[in-house]
C-alpha atoms as a PDB file:
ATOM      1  CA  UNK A   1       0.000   0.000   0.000  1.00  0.00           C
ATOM      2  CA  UNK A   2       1.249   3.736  -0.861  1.00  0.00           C
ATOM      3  CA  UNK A   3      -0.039   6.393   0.634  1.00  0.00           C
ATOM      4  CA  UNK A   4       1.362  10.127  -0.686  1.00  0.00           C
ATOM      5  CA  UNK A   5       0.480  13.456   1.142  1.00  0.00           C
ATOM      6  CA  UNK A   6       1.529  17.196   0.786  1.00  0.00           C
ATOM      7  CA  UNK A   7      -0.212  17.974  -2.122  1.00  0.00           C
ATOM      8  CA  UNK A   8      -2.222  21.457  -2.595  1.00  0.00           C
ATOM      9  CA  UNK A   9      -2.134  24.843  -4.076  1.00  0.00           C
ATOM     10  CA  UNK A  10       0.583  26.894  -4.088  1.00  0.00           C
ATOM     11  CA  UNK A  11       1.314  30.156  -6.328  1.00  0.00           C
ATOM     12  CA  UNK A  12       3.668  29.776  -8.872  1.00  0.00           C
ATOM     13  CA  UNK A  13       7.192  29.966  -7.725  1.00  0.00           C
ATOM     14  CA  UNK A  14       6.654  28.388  -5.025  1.00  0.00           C
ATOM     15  CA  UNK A  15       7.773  24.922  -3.755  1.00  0.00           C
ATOM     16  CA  UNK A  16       6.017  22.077  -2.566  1.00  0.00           C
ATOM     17  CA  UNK A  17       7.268  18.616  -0.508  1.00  0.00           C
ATOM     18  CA  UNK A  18       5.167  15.492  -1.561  1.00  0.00           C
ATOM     19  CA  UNK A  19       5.777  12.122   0.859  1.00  0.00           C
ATOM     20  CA  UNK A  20       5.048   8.638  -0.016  1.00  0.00           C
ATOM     21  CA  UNK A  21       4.318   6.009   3.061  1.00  0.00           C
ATOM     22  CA  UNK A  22       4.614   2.499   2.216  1.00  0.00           C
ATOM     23  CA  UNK A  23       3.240   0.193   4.202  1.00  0.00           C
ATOM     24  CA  UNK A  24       1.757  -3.859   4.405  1.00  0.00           C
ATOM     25  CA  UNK A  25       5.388  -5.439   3.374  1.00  0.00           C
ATOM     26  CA  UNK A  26       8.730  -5.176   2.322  1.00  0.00           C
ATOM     27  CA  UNK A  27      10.373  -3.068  -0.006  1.00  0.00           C
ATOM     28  CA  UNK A  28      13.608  -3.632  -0.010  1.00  0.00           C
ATOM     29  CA  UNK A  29      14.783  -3.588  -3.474  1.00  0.00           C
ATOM     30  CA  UNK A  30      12.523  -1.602  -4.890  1.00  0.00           C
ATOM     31  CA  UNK A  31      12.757   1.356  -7.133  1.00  0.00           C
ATOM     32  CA  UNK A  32       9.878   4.243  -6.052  1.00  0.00           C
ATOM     33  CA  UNK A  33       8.963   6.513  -8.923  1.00  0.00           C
ATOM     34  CA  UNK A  34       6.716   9.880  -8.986  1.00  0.00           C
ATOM     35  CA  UNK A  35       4.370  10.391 -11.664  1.00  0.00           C
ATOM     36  CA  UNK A  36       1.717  12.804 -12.380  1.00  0.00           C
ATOM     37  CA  UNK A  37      -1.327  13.081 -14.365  1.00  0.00           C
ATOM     38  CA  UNK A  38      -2.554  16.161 -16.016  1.00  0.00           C
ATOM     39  CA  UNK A  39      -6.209  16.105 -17.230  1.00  0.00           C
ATOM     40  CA  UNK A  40      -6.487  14.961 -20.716  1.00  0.00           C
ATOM     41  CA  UNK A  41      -3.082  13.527 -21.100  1.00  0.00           C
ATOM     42  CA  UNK A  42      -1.043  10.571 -20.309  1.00  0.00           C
ATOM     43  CA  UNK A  43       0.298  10.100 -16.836  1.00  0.00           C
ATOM     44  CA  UNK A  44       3.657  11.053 -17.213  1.00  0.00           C
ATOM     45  CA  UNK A  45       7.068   9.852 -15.569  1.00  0.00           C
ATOM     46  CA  UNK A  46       8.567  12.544 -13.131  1.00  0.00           C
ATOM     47  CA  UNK A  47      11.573  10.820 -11.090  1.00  0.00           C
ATOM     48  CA  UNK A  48      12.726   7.964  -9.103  1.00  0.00           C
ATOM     49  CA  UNK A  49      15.501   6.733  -6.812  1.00  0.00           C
ATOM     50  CA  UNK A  50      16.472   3.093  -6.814  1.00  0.00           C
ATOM     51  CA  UNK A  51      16.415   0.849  -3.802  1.00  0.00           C
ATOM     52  CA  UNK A  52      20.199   2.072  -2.698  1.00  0.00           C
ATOM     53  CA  UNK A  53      18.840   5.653  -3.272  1.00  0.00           C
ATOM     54  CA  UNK A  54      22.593   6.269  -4.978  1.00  0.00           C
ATOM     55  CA  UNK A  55      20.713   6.691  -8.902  1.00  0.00           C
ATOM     56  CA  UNK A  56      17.873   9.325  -9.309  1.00  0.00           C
ATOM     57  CA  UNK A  57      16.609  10.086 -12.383  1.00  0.00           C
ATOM     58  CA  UNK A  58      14.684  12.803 -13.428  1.00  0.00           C
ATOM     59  CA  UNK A  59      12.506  14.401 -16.370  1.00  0.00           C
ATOM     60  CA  UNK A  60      13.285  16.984 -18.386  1.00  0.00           C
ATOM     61  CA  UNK A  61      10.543  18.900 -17.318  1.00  0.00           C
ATOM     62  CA  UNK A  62      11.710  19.087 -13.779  1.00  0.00           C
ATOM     63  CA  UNK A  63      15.426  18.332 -13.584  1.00  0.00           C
ATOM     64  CA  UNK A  64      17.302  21.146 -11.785  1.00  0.00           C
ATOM     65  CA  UNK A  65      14.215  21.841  -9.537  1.00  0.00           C
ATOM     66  CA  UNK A  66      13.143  18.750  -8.201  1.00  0.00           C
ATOM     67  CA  UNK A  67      14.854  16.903  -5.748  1.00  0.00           C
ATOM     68  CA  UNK A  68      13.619  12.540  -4.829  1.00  0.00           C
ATOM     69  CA  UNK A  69      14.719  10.992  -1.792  1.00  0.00           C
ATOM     70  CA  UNK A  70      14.044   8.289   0.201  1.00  0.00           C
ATOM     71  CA  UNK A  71      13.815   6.943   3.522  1.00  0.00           C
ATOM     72  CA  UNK A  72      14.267   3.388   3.780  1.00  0.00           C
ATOM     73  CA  UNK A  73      14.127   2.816   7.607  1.00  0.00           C
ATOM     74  CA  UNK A  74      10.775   4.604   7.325  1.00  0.00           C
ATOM     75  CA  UNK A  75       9.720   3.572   4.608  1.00  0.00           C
ATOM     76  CA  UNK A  76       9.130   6.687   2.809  1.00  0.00           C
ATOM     77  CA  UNK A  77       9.930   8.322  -0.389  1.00  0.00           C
ATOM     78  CA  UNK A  78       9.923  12.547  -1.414  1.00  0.00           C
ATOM     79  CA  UNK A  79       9.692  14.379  -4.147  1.00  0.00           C
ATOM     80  CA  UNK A  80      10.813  18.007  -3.354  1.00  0.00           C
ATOM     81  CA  UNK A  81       9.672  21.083  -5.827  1.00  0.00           C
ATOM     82  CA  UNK A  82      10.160  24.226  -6.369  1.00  0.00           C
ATOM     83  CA  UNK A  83      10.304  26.822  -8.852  1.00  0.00           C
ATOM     84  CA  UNK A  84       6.725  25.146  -9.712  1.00  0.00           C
ATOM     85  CA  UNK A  85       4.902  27.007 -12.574  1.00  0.00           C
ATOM     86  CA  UNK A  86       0.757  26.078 -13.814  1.00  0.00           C
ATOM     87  CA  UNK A  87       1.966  23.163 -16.338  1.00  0.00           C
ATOM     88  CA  UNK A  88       3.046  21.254 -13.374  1.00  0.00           C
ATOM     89  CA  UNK A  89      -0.847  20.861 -12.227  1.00  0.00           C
ATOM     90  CA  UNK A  90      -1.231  17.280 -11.989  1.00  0.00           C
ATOM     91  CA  UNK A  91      -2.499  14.121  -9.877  1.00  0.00           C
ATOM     92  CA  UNK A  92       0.786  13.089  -8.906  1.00  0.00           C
ATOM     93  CA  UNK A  93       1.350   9.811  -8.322  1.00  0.00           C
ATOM     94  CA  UNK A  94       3.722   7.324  -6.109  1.00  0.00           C
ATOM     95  CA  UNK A  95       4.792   3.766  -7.718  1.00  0.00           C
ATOM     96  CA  UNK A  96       6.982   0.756  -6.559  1.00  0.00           C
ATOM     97  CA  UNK A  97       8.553  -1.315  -8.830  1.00  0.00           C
ATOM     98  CA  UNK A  98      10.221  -4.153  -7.840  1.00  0.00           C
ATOM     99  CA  UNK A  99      12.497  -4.584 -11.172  1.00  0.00           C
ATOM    100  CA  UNK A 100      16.013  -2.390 -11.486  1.00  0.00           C
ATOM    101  CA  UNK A 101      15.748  -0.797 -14.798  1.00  0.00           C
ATOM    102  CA  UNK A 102      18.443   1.199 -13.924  1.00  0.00           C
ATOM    103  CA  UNK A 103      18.707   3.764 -16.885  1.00  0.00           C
ATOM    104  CA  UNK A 104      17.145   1.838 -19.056  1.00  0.00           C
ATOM    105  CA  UNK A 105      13.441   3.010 -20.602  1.00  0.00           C
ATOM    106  CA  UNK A 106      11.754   0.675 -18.105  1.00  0.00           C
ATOM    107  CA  UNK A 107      12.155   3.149 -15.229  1.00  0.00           C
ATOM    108  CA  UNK A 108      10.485   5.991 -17.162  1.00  0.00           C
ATOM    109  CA  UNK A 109       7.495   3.782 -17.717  1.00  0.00           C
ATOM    110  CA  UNK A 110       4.390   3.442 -16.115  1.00  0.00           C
ATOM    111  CA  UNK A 111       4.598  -0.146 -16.481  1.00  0.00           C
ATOM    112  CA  UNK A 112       7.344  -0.562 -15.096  1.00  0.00           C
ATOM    113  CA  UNK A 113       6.134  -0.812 -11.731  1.00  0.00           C
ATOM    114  CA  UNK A 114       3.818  -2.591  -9.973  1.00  0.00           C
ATOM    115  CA  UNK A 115       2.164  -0.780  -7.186  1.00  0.00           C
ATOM    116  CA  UNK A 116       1.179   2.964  -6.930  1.00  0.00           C
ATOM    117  CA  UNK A 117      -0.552   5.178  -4.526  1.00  0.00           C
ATOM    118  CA  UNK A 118      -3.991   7.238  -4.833  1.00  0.00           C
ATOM    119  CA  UNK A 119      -2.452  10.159  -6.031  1.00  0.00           C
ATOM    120  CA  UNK A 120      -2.329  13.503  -4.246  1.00  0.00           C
ATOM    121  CA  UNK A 121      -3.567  16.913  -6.576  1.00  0.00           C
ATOM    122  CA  UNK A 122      -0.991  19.715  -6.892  1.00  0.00           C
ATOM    123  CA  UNK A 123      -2.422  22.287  -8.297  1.00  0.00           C
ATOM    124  CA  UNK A 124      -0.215  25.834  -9.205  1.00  0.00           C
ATOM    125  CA  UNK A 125      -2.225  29.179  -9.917  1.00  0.00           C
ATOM    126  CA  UNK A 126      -0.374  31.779 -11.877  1.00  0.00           C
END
């Protein structure tokens, strides 16, 4: 089960710290991924850290702004953001995937993982 939290509106500019709880087993090994979801498109890959939490990658689209991190005693994976503008008004989702794609496309993917969270809404007002 993921849970993520710290979603909400926030001017643009502005910064914003979503969490991801995991919880009901073991994730040791796994790769946790943020992804978001505008309406009308395809949810869309926004960064990971692998299981070590030594490889992040990120997307274009937020690279140099966003910062993932993880927590492994607690379980828990962030996705720091600032500099946040209206395009980055989205559902955004956590995922575990239990497969090291390490660079490879896999990790970019949606389908590449196996469980994800609810979502949590960000939404940025100009």
């Amino acid at each position: 089960h993921l849970a993520e939290s710290g979603g909400g509106l926030v001017q643009a500019g502005g910064s914003l710290r979503l969490s991801c709880a995991a919880s009901g087993g073991t994730f040791v090994g796994y790769t946790m991924g943020w992804f978001r979801q505008a309406p009308g498109k395809e949810r869309e890959f926004v960064a990971c850290i692998m299981w070590s939490g030594g490889s992040t990658y990120y997307a274009d689209s937020v690279k140099g702004r966003s910062t993932v991190t993880r927590d492994n005693a607690q379980n828990t994976v962030f996705l720091q953001m600032s500099s946040l503008n209206p395009e980055d008004t989205a559902v955004y989702y956590c995922a575990a995937g239990s497969v090291d794609y390490g660079s490879g496309p896999g990790t970019r993917e949606p389908l590449g993982y196996e469980l994800w969270g609810q979502g949590t809404q960000v939404t940025v007002s100009s």
